[in-house]
Protein backbone atom coordinates (compact mmCIF):
# COMPACT_ATOMS: atom_id res chain seq x y z
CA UNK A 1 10.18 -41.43 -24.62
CA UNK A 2 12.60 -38.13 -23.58
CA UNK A 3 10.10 -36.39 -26.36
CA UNK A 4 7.24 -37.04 -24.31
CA UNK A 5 8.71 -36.50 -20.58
CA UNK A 6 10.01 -32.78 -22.34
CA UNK A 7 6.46 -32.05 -23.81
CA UNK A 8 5.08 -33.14 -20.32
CA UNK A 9 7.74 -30.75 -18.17
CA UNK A 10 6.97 -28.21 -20.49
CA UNK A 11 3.10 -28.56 -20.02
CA UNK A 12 3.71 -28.63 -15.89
CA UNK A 13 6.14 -25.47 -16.42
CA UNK A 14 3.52 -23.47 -18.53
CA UNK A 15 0.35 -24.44 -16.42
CA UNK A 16 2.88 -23.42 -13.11
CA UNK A 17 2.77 -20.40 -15.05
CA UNK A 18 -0.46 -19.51 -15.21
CA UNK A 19 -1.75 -21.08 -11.83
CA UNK A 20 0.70 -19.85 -9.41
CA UNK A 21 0.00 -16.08 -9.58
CA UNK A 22 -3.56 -16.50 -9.84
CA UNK A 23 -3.42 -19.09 -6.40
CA UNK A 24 -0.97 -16.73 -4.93
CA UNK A 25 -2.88 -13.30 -5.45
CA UNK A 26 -6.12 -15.40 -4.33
CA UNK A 27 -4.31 -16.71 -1.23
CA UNK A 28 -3.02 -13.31 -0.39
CA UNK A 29 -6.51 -11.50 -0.54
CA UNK A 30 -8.22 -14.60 1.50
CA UNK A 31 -5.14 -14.69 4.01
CA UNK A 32 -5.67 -11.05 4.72
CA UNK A 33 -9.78 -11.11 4.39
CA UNK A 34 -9.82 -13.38 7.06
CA UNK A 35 -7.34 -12.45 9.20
CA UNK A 36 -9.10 -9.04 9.62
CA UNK A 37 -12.43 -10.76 9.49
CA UNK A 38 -11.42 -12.86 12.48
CA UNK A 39 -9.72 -9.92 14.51
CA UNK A 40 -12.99 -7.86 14.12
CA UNK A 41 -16.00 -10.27 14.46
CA UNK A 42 -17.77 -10.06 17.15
CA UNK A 43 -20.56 -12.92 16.24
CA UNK A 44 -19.03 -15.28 18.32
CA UNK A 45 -19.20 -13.01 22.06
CA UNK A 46 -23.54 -12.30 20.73
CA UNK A 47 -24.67 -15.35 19.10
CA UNK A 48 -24.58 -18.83 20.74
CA UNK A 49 -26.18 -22.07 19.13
CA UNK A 50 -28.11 -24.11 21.58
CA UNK A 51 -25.12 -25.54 23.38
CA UNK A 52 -23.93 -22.65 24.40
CA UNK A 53 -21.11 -22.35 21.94
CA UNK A 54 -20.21 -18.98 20.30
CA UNK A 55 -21.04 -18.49 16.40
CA UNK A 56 -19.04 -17.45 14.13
CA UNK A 57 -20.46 -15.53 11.04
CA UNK A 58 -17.78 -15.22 8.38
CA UNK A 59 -17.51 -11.63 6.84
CA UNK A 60 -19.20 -10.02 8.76
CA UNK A 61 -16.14 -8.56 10.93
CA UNK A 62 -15.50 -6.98 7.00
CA UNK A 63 -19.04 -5.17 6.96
CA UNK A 64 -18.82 -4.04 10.67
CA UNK A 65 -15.37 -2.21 9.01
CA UNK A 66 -17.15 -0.96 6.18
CA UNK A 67 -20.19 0.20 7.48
CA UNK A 68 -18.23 2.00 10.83
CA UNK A 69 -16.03 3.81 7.86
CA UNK A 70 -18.82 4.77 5.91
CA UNK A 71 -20.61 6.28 9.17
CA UNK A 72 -17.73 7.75 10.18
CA UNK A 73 -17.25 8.83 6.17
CA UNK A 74 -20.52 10.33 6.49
CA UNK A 75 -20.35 12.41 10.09
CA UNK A 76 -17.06 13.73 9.11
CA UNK A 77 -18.30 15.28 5.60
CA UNK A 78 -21.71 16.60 7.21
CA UNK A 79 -21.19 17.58 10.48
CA UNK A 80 -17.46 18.01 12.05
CA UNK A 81 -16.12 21.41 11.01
CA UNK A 82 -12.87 22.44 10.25
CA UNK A 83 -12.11 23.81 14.21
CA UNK A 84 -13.23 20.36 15.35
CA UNK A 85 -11.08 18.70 12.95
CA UNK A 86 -8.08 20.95 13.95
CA UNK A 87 -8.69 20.75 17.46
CA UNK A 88 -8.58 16.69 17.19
CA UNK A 89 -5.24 17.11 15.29
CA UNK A 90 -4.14 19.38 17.95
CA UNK A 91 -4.53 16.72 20.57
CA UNK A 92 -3.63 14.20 19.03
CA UNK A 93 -0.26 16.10 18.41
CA UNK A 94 0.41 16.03 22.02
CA UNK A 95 0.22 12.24 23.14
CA UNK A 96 3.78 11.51 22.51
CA UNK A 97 4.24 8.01 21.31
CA UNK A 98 0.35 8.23 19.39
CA UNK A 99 1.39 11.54 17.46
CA UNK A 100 3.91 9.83 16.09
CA UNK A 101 2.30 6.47 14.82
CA UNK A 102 -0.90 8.50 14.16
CA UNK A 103 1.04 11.10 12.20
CA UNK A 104 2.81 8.18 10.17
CA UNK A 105 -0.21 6.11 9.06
CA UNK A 106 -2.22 9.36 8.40
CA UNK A 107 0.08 10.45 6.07
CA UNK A 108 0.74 7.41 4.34
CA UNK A 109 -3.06 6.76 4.02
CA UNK A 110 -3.57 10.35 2.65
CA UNK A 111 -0.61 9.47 0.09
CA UNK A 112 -2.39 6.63 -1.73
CA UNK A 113 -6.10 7.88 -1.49
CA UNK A 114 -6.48 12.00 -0.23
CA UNK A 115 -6.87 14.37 -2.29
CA UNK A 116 -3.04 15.19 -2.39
CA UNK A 117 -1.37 11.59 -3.34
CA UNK A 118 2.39 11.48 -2.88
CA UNK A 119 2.65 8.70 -4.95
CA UNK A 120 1.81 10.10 -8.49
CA UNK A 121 4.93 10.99 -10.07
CA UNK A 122 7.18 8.23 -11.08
CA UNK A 123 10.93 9.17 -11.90
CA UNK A 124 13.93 7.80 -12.81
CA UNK A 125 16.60 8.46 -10.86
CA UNK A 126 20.93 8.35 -11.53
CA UNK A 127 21.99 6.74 -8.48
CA UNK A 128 26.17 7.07 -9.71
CA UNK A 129 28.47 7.64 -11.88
CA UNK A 130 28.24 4.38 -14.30
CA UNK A 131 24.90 4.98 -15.27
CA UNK A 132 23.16 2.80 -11.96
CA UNK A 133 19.20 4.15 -12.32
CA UNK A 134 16.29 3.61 -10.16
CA UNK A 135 12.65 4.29 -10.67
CA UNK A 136 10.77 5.78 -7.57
CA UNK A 137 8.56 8.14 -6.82
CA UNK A 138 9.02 12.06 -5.97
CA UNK A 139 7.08 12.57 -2.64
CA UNK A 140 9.12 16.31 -1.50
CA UNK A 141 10.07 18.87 -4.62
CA UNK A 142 11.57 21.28 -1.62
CA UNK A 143 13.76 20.31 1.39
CA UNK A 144 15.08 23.75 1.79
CA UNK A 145 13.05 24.02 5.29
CA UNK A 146 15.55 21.36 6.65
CA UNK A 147 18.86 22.78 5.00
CA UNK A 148 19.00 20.94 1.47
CA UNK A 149 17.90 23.27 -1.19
CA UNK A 150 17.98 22.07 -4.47
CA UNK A 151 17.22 18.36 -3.34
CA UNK A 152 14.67 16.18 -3.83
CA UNK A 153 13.10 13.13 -1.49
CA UNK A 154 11.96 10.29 -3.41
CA UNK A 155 10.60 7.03 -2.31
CA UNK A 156 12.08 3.93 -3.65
CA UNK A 157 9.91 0.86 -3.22
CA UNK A 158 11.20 -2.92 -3.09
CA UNK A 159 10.62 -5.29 -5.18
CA UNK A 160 8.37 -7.93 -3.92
CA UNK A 161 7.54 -6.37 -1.28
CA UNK A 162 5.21 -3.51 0.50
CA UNK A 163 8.49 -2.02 1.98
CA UNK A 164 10.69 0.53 0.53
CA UNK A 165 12.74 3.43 1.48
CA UNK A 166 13.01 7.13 1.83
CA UNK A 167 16.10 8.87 -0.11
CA UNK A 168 17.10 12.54 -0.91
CA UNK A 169 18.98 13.17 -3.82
CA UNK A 170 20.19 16.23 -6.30
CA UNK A 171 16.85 17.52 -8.42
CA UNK A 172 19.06 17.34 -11.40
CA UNK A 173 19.72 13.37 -11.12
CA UNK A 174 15.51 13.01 -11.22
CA UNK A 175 14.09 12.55 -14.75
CA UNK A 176 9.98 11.76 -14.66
CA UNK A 177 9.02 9.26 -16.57
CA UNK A 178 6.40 8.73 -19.23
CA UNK A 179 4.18 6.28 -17.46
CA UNK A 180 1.30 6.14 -14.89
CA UNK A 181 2.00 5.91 -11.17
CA UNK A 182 -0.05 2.49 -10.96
CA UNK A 183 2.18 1.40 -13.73
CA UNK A 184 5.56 2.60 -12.24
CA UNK A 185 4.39 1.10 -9.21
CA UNK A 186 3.60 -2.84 -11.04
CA UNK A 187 6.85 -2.71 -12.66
CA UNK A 188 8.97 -2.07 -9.03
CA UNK A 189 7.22 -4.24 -7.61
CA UNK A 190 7.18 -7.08 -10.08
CA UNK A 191 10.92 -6.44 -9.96
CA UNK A 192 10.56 -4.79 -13.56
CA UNK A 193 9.25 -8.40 -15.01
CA UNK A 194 5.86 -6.68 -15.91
CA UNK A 195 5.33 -5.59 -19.58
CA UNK A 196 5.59 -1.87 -19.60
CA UNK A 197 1.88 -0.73 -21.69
């Protein structure tokens, strides 16, 4: 009888295993799908049924996103120049509290899909003396403009989590490593649990 309450546990433990990331990525995409879905749709302030109450269309708060950032995509490539562009920047620089949110998510936009990602070179980094490391990711090679030559900033995120933190250190304590930033990124995140390829 304990035999076949073990072989049981074990079968709940390994099909925990395989169920609870996929339900937990699944959750994750569908919490955040329809949370901007809901924020954005505007089906339910056109369309009424014959009642008079609103309709809601599901996902299609998603394609008003897409399709506004693909027309937007598209005006910006074909017909703002560069002086437009740098005039926008220009005021946008000047509304206090906005320059400095619209600074921040610009840049950390640009850093995971511009043309010049910050988040491409994964490193290893001696945090002390007893041979503490942490992997991260070199964003600044030079911080002699603010009085630190020979230092480094690299971003360390947190394990389970989208959070992380900003930290300068000495150039010669940062080692890159041999793997890809999507794979540097997996293992941090995973809490170093994921199988290194």
């Amino acid at each position: 009888m304990n035999s076949i309450v073990r072989a049981l546990f074990n079968y709940l433990v390994r099909g925990a295993l395989v169920v609870f990331p996929i339900a937990a990525a699944l959750f994750f995409i569908y919490w955040i799908f329809t949370k901007v879905d809901s924020a954005l749709n505007l089906s339910n302030m056109i369309w009424v049924d014959q009642t008079g109450k609103p309709i809601y269309i599901p996902g299609l708060g998603i394609l008003s996103v897409i399709i506004v950032l693909m027309v937007v995509g598209i005006v910006v490539t074909n017909f703002v120049t560069d002086p437009i562009k740098k005039w926008f920047s220009r005021w946008f620089k000047r509304l206090p509290i906005f320059n400095v949110i619209y600074t921040s998510f610009k840049d950390l936009t640009e850093a995971f899909v511009g043309d010049d990602k910050k988040f491409s070179e994964p490193v290893m980094v001696e945090i002390n003396e007893t041979g503490l490391k942490q992997i991260g990711f070199l964003t600044q090679k030079d911080l002699s403009k603010i009085g630190y030559p020979g230092e480094v900033a690299v971003y360390f995120p947190l394990s389970y989590s989208f959070a992380g933190q900003l930290c300068v250190v000495k150039s010669e304590r940062v080692k890159p490593l041999n793997m890809s930033a999507s794979e540097a990124m997996k293992f941090i995140v995973s809490g170093g649990v994921s199988n290194i390829s």
